[in-house]
C-alpha atoms as a PDB file:
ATOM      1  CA  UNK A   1      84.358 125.728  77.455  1.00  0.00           C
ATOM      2  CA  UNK A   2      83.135 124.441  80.745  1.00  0.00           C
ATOM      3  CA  UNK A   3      82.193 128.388  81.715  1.00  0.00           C
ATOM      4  CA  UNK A   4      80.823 129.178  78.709  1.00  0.00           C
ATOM      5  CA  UNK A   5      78.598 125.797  79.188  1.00  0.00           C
ATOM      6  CA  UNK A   6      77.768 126.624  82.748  1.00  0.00           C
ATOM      7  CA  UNK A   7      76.392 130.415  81.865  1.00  0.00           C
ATOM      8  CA  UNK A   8      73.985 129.245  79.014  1.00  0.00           C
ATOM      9  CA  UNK A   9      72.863 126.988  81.178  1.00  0.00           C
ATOM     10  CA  UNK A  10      71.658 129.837  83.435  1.00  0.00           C
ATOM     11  CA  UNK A  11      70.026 131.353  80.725  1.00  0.00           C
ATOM     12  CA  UNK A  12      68.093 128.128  79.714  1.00  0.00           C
ATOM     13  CA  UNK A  13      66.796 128.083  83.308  1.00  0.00           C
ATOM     14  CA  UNK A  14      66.331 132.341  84.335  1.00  0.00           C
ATOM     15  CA  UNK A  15      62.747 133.160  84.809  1.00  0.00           C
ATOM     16  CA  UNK A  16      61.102 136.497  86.238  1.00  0.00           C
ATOM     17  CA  UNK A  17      61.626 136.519  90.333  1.00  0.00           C
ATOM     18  CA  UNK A  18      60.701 138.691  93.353  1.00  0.00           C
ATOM     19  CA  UNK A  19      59.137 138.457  96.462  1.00  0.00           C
ATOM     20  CA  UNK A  20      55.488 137.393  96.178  1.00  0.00           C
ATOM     21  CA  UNK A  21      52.267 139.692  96.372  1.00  0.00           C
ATOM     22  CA  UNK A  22      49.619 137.587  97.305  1.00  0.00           C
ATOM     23  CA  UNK A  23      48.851 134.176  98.509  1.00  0.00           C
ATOM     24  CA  UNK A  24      49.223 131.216  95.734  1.00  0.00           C
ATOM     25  CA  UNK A  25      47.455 127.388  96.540  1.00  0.00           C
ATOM     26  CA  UNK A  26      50.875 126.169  97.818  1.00  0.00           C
ATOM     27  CA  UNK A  27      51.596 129.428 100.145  1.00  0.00           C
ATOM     28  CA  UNK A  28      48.218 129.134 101.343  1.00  0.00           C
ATOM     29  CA  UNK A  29      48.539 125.759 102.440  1.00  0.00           C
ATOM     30  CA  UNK A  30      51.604 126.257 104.146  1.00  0.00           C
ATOM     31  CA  UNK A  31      50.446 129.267 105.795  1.00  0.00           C
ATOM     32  CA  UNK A  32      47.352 127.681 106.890  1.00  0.00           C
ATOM     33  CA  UNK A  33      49.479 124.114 108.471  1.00  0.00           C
ATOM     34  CA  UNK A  34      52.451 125.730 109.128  1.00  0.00           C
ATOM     35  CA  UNK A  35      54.280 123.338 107.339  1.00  0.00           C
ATOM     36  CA  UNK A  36      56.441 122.989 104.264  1.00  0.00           C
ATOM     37  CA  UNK A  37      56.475 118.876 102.982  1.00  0.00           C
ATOM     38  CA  UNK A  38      59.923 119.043 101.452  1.00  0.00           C
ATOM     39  CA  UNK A  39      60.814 116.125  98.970  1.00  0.00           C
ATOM     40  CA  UNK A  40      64.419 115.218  98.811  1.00  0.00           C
ATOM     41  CA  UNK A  41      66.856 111.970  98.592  1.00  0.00           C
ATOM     42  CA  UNK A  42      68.587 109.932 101.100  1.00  0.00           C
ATOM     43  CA  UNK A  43      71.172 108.618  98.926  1.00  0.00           C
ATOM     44  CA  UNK A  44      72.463 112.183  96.885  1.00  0.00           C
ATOM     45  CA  UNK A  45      75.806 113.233  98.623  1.00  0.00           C
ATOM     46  CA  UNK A  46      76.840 115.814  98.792  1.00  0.00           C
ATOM     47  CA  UNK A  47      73.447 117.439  97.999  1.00  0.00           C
ATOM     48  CA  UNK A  48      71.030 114.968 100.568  1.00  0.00           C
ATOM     49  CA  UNK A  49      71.568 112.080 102.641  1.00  0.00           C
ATOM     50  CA  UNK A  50      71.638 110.330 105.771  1.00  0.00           C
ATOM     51  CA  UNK A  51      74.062 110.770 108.043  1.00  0.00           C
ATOM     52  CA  UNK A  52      75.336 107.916 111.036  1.00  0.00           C
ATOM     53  CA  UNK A  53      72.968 109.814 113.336  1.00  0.00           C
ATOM     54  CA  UNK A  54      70.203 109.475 110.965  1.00  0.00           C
ATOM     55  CA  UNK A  55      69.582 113.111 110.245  1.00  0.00           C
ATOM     56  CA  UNK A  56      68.932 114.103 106.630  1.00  0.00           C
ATOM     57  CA  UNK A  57      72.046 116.949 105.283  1.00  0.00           C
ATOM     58  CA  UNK A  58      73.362 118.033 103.040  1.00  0.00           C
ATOM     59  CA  UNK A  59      73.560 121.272 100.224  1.00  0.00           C
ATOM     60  CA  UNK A  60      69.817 121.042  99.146  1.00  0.00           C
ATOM     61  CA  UNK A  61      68.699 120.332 102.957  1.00  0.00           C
ATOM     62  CA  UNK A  62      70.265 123.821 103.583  1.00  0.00           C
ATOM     63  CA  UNK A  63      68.779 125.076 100.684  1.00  0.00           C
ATOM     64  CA  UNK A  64      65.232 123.853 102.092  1.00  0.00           C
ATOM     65  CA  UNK A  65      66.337 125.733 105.383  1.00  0.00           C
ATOM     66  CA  UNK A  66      66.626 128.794 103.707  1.00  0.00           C
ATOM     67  CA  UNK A  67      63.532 128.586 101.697  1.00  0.00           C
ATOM     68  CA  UNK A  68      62.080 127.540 104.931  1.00  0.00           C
ATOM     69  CA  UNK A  69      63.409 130.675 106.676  1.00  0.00           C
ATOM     70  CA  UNK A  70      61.806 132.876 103.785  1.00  0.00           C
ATOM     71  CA  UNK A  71      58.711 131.473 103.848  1.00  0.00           C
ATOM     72  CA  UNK A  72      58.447 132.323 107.709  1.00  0.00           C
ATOM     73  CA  UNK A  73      59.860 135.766 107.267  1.00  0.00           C
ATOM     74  CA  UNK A  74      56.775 136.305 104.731  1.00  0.00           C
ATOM     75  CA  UNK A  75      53.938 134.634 106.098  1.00  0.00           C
ATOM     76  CA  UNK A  76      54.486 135.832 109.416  1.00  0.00           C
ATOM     77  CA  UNK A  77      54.628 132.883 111.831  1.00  0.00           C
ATOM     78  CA  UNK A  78      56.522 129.655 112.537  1.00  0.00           C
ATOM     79  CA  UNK A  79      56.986 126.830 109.730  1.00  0.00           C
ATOM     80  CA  UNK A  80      58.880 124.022 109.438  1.00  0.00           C
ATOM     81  CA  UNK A  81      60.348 121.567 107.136  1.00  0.00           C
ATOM     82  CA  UNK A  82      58.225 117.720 107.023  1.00  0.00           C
ATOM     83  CA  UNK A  83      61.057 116.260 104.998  1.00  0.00           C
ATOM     84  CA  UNK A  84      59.764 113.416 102.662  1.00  0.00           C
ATOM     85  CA  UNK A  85      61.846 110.714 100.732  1.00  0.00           C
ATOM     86  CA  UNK A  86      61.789 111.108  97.020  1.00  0.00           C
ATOM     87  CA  UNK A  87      63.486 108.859  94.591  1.00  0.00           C
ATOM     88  CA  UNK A  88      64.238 108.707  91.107  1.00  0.00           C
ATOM     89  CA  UNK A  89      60.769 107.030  90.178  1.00  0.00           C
ATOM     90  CA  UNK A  90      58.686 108.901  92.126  1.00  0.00           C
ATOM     91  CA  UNK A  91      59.258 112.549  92.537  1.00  0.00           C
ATOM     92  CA  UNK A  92      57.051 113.906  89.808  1.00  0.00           C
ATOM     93  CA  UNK A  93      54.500 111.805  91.263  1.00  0.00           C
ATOM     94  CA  UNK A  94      54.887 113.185  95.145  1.00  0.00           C
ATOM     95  CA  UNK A  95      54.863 116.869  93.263  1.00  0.00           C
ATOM     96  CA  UNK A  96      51.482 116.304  91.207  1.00  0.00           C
ATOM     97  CA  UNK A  97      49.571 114.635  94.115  1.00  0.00           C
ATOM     98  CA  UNK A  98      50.646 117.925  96.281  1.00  0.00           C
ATOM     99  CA  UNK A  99      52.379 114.951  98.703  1.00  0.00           C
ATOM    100  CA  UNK A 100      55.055 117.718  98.709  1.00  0.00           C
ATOM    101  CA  UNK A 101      55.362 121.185  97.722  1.00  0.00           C
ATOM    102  CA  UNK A 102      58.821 121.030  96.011  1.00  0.00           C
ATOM    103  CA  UNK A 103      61.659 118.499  96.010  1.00  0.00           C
ATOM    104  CA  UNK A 104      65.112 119.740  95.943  1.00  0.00           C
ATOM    105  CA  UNK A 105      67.846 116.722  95.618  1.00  0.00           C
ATOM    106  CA  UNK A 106      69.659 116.241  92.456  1.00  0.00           C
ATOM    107  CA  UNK A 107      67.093 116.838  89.957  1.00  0.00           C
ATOM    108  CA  UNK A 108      68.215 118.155  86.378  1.00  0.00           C
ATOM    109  CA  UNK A 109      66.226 120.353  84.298  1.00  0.00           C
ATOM    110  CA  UNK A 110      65.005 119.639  81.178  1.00  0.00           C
ATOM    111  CA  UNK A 111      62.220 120.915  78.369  1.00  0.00           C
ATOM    112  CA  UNK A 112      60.527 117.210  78.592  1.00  0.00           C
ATOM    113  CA  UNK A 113      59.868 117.801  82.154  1.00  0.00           C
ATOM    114  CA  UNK A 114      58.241 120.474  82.156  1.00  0.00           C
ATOM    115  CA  UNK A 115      55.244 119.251  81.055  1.00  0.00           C
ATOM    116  CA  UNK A 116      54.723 117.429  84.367  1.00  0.00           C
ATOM    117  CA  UNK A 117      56.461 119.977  87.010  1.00  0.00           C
ATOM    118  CA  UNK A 118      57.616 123.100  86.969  1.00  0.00           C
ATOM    119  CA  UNK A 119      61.002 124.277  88.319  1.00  0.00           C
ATOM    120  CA  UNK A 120      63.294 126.614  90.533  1.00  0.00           C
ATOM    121  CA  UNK A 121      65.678 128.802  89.135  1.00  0.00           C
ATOM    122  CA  UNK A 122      69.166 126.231  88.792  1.00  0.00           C
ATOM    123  CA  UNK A 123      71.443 126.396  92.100  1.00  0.00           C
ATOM    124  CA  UNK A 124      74.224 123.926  90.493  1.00  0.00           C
ATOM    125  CA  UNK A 125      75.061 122.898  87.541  1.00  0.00           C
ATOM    126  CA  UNK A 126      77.643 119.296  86.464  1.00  0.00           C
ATOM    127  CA  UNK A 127      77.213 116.547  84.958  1.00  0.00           C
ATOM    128  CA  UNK A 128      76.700 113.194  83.888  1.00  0.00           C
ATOM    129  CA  UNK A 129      80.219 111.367  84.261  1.00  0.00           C
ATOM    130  CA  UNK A 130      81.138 107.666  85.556  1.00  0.00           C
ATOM    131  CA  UNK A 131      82.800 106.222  88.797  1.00  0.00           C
ATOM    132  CA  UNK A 132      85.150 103.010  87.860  1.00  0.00           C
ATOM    133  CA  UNK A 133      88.032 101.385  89.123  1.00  0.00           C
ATOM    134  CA  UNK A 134      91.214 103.313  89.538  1.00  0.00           C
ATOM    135  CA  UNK A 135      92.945 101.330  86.799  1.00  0.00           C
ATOM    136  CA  UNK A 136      89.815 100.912  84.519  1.00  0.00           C
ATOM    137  CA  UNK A 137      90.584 101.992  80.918  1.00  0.00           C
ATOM    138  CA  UNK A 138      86.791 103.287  80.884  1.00  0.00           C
ATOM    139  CA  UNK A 139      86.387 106.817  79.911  1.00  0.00           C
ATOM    140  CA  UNK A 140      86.026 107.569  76.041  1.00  0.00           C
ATOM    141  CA  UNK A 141      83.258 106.809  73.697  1.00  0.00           C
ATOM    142  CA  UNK A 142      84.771 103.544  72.327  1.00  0.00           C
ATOM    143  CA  UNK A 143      85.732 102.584  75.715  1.00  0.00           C
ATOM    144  CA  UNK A 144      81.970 102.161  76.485  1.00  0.00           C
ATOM    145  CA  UNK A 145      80.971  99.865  73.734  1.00  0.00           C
ATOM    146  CA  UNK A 146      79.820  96.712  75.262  1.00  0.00           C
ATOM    147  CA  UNK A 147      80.827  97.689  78.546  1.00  0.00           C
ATOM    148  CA  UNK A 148      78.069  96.816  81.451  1.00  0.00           C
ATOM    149  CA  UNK A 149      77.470 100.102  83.261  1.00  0.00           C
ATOM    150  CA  UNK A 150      74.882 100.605  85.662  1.00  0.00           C
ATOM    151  CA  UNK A 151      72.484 103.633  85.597  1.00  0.00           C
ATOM    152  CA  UNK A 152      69.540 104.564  87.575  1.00  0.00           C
ATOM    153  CA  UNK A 153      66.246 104.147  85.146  1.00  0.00           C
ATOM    154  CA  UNK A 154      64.503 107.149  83.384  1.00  0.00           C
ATOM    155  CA  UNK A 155      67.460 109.570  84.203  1.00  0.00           C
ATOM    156  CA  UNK A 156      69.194 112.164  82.003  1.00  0.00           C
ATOM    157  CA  UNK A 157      72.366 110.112  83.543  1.00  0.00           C
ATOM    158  CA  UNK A 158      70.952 106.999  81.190  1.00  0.00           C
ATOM    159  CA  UNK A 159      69.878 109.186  78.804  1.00  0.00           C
ATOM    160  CA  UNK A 160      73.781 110.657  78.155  1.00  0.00           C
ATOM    161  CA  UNK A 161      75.218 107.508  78.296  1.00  0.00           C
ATOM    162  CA  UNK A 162      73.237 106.293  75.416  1.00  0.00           C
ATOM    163  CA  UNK A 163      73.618 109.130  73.406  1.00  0.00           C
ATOM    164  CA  UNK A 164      77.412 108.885  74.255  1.00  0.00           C
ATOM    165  CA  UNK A 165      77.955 105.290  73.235  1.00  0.00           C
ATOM    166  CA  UNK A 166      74.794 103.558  72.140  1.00  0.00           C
ATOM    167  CA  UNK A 167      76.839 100.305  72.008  1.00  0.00           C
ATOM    168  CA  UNK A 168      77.005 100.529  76.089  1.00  0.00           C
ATOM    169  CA  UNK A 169      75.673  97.500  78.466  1.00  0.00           C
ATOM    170  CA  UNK A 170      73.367  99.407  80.306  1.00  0.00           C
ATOM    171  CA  UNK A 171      72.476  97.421  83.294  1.00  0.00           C
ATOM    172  CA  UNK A 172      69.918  99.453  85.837  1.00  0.00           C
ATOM    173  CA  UNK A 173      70.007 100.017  89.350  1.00  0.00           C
ATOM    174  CA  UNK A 174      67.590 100.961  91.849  1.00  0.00           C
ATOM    175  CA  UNK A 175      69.471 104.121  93.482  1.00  0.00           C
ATOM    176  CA  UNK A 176      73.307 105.302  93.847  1.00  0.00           C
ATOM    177  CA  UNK A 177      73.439 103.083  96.837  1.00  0.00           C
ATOM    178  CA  UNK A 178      72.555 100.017  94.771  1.00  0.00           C
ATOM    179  CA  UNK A 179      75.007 101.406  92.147  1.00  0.00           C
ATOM    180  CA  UNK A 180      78.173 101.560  94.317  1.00  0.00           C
ATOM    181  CA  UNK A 181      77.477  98.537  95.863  1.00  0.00           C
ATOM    182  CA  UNK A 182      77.072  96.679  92.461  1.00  0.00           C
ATOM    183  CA  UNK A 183      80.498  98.252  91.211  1.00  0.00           C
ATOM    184  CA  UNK A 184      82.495  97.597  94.426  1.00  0.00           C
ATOM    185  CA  UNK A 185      80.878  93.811  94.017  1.00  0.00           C
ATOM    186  CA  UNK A 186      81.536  94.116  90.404  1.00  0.00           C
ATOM    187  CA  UNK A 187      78.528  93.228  88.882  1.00  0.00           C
ATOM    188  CA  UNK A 188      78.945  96.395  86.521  1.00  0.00           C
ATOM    189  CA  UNK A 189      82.234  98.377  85.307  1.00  0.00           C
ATOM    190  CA  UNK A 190      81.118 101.436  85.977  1.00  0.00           C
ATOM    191  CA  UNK A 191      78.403 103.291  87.544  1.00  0.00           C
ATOM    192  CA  UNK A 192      77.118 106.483  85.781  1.00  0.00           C
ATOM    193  CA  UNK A 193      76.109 109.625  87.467  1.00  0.00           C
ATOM    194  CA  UNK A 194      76.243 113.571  88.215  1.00  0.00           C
ATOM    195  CA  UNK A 195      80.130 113.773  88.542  1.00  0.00           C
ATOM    196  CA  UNK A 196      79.373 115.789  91.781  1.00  0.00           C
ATOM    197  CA  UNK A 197      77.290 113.094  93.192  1.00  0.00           C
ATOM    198  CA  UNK A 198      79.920 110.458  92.485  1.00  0.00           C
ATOM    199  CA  UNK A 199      82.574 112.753  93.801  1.00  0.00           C
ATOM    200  CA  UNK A 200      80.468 112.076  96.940  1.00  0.00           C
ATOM    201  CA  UNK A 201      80.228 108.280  96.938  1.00  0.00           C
ATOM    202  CA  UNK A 202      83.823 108.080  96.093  1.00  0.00           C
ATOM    203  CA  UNK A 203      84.920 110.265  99.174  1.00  0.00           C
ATOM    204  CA  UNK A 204      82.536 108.205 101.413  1.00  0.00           C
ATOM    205  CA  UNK A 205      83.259 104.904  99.969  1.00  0.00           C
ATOM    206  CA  UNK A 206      85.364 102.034 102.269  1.00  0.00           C
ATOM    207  CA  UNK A 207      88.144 102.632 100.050  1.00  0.00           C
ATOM    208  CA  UNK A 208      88.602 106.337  98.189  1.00  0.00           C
ATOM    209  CA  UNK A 209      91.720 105.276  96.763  1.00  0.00           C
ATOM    210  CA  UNK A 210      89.674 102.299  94.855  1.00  0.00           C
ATOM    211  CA  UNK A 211      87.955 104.696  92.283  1.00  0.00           C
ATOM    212  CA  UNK A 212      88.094 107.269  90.219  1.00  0.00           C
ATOM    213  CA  UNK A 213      85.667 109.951  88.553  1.00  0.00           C
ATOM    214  CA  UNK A 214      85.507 110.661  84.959  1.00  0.00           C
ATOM    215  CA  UNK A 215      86.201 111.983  82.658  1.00  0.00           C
ATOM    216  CA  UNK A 216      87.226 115.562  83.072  1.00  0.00           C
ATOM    217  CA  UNK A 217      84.752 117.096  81.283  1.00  0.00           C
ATOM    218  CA  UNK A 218      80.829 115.784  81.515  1.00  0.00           C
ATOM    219  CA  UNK A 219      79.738 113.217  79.037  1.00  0.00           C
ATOM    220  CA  UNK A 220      77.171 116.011  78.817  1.00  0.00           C
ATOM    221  CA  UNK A 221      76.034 119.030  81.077  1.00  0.00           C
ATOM    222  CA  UNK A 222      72.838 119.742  83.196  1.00  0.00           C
ATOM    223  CA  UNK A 223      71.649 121.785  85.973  1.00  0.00           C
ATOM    224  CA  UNK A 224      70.264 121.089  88.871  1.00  0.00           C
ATOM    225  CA  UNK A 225      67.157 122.832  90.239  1.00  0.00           C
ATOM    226  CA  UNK A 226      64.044 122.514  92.990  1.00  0.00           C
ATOM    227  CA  UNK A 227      61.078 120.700  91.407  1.00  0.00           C
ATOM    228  CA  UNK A 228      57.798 122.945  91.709  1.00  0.00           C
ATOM    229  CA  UNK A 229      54.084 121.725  91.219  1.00  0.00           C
ATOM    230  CA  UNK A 230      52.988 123.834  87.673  1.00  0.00           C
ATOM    231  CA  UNK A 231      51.591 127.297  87.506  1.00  0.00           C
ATOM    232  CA  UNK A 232      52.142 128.608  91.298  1.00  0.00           C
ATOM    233  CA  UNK A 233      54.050 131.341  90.507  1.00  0.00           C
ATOM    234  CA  UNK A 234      53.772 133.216  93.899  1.00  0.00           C
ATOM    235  CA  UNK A 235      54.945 129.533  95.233  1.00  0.00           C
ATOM    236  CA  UNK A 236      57.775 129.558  92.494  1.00  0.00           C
ATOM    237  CA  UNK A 237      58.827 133.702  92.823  1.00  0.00           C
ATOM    238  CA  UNK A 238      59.569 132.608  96.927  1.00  0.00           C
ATOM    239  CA  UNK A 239      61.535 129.406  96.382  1.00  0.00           C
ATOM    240  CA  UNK A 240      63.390 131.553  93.448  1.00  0.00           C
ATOM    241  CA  UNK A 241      64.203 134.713  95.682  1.00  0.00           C
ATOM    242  CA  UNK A 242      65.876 132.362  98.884  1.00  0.00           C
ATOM    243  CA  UNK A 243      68.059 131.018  95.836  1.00  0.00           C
ATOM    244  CA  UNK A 244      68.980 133.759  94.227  1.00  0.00           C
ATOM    245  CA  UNK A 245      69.607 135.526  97.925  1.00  0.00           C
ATOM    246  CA  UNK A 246      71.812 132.729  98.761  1.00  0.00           C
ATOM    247  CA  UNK A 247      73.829 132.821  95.340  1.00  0.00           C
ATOM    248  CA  UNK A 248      74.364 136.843  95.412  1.00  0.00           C
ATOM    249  CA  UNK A 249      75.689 136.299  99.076  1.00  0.00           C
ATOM    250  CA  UNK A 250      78.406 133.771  97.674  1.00  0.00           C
ATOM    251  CA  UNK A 251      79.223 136.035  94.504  1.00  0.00           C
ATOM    252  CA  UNK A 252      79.792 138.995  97.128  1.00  0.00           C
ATOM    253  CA  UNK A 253      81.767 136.677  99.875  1.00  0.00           C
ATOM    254  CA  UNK A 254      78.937 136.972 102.886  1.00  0.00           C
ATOM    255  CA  UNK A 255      79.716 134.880 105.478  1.00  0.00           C
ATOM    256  CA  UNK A 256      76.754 132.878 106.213  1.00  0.00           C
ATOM    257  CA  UNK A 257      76.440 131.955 102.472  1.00  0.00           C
ATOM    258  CA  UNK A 258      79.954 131.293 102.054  1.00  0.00           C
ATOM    259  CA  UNK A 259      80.376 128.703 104.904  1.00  0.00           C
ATOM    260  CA  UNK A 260      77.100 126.482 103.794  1.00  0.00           C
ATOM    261  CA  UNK A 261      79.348 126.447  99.948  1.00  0.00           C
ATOM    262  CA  UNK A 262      82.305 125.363 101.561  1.00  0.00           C
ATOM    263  CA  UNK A 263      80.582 122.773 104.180  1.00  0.00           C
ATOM    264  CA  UNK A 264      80.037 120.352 101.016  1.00  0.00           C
ATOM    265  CA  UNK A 265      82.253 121.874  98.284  1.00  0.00           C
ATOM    266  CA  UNK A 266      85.450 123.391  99.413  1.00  0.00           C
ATOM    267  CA  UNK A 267      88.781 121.660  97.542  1.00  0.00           C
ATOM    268  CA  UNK A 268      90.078 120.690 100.952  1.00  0.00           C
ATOM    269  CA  UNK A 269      87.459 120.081 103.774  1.00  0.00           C
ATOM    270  CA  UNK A 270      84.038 119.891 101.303  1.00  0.00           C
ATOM    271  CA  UNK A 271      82.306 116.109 101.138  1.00  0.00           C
ATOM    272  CA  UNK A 272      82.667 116.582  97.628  1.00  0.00           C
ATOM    273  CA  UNK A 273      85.243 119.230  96.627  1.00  0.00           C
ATOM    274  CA  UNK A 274      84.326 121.942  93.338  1.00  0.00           C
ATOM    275  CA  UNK A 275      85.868 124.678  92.229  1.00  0.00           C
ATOM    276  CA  UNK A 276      84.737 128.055  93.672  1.00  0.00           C
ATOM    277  CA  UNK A 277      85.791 130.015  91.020  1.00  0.00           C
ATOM    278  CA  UNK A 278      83.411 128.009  88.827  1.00  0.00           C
ATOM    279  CA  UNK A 279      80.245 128.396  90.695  1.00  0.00           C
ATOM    280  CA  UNK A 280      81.159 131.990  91.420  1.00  0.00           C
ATOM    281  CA  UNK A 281      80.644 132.100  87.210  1.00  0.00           C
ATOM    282  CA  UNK A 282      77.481 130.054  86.859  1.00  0.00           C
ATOM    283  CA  UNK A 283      76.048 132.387  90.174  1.00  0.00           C
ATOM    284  CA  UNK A 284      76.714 135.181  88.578  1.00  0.00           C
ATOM    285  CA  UNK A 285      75.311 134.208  84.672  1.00  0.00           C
ATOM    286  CA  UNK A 286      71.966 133.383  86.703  1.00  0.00           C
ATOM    287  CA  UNK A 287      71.855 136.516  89.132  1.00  0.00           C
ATOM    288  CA  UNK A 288      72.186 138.931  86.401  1.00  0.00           C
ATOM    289  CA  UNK A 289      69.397 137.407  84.892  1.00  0.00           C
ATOM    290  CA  UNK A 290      67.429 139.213  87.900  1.00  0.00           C
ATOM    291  CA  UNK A 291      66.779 142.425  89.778  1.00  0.00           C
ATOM    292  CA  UNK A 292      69.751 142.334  92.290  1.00  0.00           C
ATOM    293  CA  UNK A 293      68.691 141.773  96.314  1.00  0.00           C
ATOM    294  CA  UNK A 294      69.813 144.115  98.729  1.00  0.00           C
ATOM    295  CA  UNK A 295      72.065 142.111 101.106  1.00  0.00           C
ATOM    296  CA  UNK A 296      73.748 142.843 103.906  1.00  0.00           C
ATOM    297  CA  UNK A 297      74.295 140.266 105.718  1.00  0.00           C
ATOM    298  CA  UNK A 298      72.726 136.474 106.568  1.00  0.00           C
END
C-alpha cells in the first residue's frame, strides 16, 4: 500500500525536465547578481534547521547546494546561496514578491497551490502523522474526537487532521518549535505533523524516550517538493534536473548521493531514520517519468 501510494504520488508531481536553453527572468537574475535567495525553515528537521553553531542544515539545505552547484556549472561563474527564513505563513508570499527564487523546506504539493506558485519535481514523500506521549492512547480516528491537538495554521497537516476526525480540538501553533514545546508543557495531547519531521523533533527532543510517532501509516500522504515562482520554466527545468541527478545517483548507489541520504535518513546514524528501500521506490516511480541523466559519478 504505502509503495503503491508513494509511486502515484510521483506521477501526480512528474513534469517535462532537461537542462535549460536559454535564459528565463529568475536565471537571469541570478546570473546577473550571482546569487541564488534560497527560502527555507529553521525549525524542519531533518529537512532544515539550525544547528548549536548556528548554521542552517539539513536534507533540503543540501538540496539547495546542489541546485546551487548546477546553476554555476550552467551559467558559467560563481553563485552562491543568500539563505532566507520562510515559515508556514509566509512562503508563497517571499516566492510572489521574487524575495526568493524558490523555497525548499517541507512544503507539500497540492492542486490548490498551484494557483499561487509553481513547483519542483517531489524529492520526498510522508506524511501527516502525530507526536504524543509514549503511553497516550491517541492514534485512531475515535481517539481524536475532542482531543486538543496542536497544528500549525493553513497546513495540509490541519487540513488531514480534520478530515480524519472532524470532532478533533484543534488548537494552533505558531511553528514545530512552538508545537513541541506546548506538548512537552502539555498544553495540547498531541502535536500533528509530517511523520518525518516529527521523527526529527522526537530524536532531538530532551527526552526521546518521552514520545512516540504515529500511527504507522500517514493519516494521509503528501510529497514534498521546492516551491517555484509560476511560469519560469527554464528556472523550473534547472531546479528539476539537480533533483532528478541527485535521485538517479541514489537509485544506482553513487557515492556522493548516497552519503547526503544517509546523513539525515539512515535507520541507524540518520537524524531522522527512513527506510531506503522505500525511497529507492518513490526515486525510481519519479525518474522514469524522465529522460535518464548520464551519471558517473558526483
Amino acid at each position: 500500500m504505502k509503495k503503491f501510494a508513494c509511486l502515484a504520488l510521483s506521477v501526480l508531481l512528474s513534469g517535462a525536465v532537461g537542462l535549460p536553453s536559454g535564459a528565463g527572468e529568475v536565471l537571469d537574475r541570478i546570473e546577473q547578481t550571482g546569487v541564488i535567495n534560497a527560502g527555507t525553515r529553521k525549525d524542519a528537521v531533518p529537512f532544515a534547521y539550525v544547528d548549536d553553531q548556528g548554521q542552517w542544515v539539513g536534507f533540503s539545505i543540501d538540496m539547495l547546494e546542489l541546485i546551487r552547484r548546477e546553476a554555476e556549472a550552467r551559467l558559467g561563474r560563481p553563485i552562491k546561496l543568500n539563505m532566507v527564513e520562510a515559515t508556514a505563513d509566509n512562503r508563497f508570499d517571499l516566492i510572489k514578491d521574487q524575495t526568493i527564487d524558490l523555497e525548499c523546506a517541507s512544503s507539500t504539493f497540492t492542486w490548490n497551490r498551484t494557483a499561487m506558485v509553481d513547483f519542483s519535481v517531489s524529492y520526498f514523500a510522508d506524511g501527516t502523522k502525530i507526536i504524543t506521549g509514549v503511553d497516550s492512547d491517541l492514534e485512531s480516528a475515535d481517539s481524536l474526537a475532542g482531543r486538543a491537538i496542536g497544528v500549525i495554521a493553513d497546513t495540509t497537516n490541519e487540513k488531514a487532521i480534520l478530515n480524519f476526525q472532524p470532532g478533533a480540538t484543534i488548537v494552533e501553533v505558531e511553528d514545530q518549535a512552538d508545537g513541541m514545546a506546548k506538548l512537552e508543557a502539555g498544553e495540547i495531547e498531541a502535536f500533528a505533523g509530517d511523520g518525518i519531521v516529527l521523527a526529527g523533533l522526537k530524536k532531538t527532543s530532551d527526552n526521546p524516550q518521552q514520545w512516540k510517532v504515529v500511527p504507522n501509516f500517514p493519516y494521509q500522504y503528501e510529497a514534498y517538493a521546492c516551491l517555484l515562482p509560476k511560469d519560469d520554466s527554464d528556472w523550473r527545468n534547472l531546479v528539476n534536473y539537480s533533483l532528478l541527478k541527485y535521485m538517479e545517483g541514489v537509485i544506482s548507489d553513487q557515492r556522493t548521493a548516497v552519503e547526503i541520504y544517509e546523513r539525515w535518513f539512515d535507520e541507524e546514524t540518520g537524524v531522522a531514520p527512513y527506510p531506503r528501500e522505500t525511497i529507492n521506490d518513490y526515486y525510481q516511480g519519479i525518474v522514469d517519468s524522465f529522460e535518464w541523466i548520464p551519471i558517473v559519478s558526483y
